[in-house]
Structures are given as C-alpha cells and as structure tokens.
N, C-alpha and C. Protein backbone atom coordinates (compact mmCIF):
# COMPACT_ATOMS: atom_id res chain seq x y z
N UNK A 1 66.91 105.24 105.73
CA UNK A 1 65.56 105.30 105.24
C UNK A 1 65.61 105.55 103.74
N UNK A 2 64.42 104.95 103.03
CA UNK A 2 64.76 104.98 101.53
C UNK A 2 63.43 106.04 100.98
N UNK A 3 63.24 107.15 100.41
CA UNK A 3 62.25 107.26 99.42
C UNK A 3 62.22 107.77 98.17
N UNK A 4 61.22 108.19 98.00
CA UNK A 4 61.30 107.85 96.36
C UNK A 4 60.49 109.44 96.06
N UNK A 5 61.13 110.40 95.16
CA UNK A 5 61.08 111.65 94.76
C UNK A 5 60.53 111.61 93.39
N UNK A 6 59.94 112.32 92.65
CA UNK A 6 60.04 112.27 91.06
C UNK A 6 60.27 113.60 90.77
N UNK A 7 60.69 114.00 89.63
CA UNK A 7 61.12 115.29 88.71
C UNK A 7 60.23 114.37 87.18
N UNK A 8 59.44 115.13 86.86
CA UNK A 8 58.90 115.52 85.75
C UNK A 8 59.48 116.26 84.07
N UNK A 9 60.71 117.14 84.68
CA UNK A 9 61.18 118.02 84.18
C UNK A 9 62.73 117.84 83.54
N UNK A 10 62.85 116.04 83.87
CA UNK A 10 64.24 116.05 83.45
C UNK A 10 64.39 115.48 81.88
N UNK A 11 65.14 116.18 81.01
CA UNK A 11 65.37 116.07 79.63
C UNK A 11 66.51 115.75 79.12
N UNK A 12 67.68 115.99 80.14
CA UNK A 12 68.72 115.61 79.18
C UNK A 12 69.63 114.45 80.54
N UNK A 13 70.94 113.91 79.56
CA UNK A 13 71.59 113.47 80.85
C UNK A 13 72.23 113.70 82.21
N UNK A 14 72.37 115.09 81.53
CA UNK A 14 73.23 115.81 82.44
C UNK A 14 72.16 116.39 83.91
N UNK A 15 71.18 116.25 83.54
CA UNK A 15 70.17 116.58 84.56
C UNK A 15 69.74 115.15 85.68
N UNK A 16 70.44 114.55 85.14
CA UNK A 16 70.50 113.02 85.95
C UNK A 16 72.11 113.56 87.05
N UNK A 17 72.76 113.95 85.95
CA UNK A 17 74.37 114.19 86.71
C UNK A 17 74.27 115.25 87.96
N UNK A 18 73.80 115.89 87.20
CA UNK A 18 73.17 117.64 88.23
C UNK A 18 72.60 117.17 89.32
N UNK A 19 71.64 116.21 89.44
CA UNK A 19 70.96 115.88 90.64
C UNK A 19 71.49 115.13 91.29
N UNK A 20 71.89 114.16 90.76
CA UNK A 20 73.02 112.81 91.60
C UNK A 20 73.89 113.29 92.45
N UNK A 21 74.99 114.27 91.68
CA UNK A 21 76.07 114.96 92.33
C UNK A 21 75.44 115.53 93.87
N UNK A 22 74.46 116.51 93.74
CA UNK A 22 73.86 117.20 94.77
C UNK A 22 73.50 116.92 95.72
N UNK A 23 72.94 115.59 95.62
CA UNK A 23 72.33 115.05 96.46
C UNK A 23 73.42 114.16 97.39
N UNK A 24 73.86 113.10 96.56
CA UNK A 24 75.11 112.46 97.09
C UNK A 24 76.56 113.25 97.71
N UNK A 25 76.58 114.85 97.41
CA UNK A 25 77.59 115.13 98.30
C UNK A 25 76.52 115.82 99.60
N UNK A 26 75.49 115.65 99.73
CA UNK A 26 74.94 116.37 101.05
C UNK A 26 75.10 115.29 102.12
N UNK A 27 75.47 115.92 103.37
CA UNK A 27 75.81 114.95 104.70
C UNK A 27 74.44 114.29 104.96
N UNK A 28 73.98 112.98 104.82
CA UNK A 28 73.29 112.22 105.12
C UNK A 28 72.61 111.34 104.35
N UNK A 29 73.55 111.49 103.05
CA UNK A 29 72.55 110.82 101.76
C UNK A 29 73.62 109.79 101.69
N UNK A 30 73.18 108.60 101.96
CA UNK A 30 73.51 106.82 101.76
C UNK A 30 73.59 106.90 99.98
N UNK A 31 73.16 106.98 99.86
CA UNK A 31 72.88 106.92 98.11
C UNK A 31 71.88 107.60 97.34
N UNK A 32 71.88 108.48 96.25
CA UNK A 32 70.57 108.72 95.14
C UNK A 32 71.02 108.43 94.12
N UNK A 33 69.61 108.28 93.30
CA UNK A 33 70.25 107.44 92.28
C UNK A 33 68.46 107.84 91.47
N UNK A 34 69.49 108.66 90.21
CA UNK A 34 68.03 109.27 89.16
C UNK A 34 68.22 108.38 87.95
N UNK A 35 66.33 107.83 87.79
CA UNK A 35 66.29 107.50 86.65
C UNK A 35 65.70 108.77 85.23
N UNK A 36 66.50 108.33 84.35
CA UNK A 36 66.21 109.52 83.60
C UNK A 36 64.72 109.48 83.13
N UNK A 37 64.60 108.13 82.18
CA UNK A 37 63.53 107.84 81.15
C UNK A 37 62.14 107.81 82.46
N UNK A 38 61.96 107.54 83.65
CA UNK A 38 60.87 107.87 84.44
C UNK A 38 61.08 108.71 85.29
N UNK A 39 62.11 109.65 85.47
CA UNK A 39 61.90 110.83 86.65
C UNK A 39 62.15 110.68 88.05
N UNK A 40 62.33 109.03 88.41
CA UNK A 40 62.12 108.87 89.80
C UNK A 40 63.69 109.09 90.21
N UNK A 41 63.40 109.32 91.75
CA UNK A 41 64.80 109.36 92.36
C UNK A 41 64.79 108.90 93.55
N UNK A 42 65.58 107.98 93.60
CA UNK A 42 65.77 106.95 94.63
C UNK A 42 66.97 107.59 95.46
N UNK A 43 66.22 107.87 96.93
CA UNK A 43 67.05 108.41 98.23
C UNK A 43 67.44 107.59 98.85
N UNK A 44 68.49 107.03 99.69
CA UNK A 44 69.00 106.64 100.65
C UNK A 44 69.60 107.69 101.63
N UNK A 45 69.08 107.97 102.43
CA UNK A 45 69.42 108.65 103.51
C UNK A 45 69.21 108.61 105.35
N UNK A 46 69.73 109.70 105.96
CA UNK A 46 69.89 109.27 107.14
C UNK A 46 68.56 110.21 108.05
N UNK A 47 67.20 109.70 108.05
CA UNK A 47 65.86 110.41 108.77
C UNK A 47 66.43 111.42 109.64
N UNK A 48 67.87 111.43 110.37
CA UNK A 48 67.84 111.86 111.96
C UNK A 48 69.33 113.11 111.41
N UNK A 49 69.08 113.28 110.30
CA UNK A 49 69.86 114.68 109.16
C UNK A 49 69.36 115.17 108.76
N UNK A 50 68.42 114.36 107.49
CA UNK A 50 67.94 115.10 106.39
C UNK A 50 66.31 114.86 106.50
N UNK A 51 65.36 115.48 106.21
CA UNK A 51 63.82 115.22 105.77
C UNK A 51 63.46 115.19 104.44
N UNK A 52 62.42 114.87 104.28
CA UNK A 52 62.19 114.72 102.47
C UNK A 52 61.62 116.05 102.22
N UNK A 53 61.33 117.09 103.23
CA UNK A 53 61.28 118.46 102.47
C UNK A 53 62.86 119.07 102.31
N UNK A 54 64.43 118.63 102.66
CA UNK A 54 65.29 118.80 102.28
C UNK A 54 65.38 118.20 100.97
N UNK A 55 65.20 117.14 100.72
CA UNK A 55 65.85 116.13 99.84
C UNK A 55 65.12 117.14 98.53
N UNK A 56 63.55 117.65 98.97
CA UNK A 56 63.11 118.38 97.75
C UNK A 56 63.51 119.17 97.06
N UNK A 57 63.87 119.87 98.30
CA UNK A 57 64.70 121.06 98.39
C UNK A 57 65.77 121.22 97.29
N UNK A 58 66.59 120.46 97.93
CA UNK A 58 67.83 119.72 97.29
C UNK A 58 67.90 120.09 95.47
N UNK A 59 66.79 118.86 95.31
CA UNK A 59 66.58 118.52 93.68
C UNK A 59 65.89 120.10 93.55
N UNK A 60 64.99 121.14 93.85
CA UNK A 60 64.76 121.89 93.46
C UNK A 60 66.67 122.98 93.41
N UNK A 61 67.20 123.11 93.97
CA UNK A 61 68.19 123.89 94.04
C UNK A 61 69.10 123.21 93.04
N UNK A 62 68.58 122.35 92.45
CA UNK A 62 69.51 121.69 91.48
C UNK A 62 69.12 122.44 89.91
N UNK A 63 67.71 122.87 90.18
CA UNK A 63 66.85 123.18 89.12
C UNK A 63 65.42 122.67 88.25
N UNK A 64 65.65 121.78 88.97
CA UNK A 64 64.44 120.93 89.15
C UNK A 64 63.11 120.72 89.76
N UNK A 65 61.88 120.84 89.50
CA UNK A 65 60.54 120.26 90.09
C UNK A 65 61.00 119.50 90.98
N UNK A 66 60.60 119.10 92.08
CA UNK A 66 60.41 117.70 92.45
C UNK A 66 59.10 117.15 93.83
N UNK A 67 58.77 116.46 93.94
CA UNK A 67 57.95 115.77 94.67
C UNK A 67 58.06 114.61 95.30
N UNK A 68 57.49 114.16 96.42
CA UNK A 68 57.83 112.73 97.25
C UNK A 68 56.69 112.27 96.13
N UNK A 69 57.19 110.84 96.69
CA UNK A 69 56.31 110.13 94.76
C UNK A 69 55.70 108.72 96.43
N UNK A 70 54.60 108.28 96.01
CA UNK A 70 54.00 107.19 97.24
C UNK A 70 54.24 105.84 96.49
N UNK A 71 54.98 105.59 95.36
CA UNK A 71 55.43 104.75 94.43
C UNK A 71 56.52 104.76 93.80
C-alpha cells in the first residue's frame, strides 16, 4: 500500500536522511522516499504491519511534524 505523509518542518538535507533511514529500516516499509523542497513522503509499505498512525509516528520520532497528506 502506498501513502503519502507531509512534514512541513524539513530544512536541511540531512532531515531528508533522518527520515528515510527510519522509516526504511522499520519491518514493513517497501520503500520511503522524502522530498525535501515539498515535504512530502512517499510510503511503501505493508497495511497488515504497519498503519499510517505508525508511519506518523515514525517521522515524528525522527523529529519531525508529520501528517497523512490526501494528495
């Protein structure tokens, strides 16, 4: 299942790295993948592991805002 998160709050590159890492070593994430210059973050993951109040989770424990984005 694919969705789509945003962070508001990201400023530098390394806050792209910070979140990527986190997300992609948790058991059920197919792929994420942060854009810096718009905030969004593209999930690939597995529905029947993770929920998108984890995935929030996630990017918040990274240090980050984040939100399911409906776009």
């Amino acid at each position: 299942m694919k969705t789509i998160l945003r962070s508001d709050e990201l400023n530098c590159p390394s806050c792209v790295n910070n979140i990527e890492s986190n997300l992609n070593s948790m058991e059920g994430i197919e792929k994420a993948t942060v854009k810096f210059n718009s905030g969004k973050i593209e999930v690939d993951y597995d529905p029947e592991l993770l929920t998108e109040e984890d995935l929030v989770n996630a990017v918040q424990q990274s240090g980050y805002p984040a939100f399911v984005s409906p776009f």
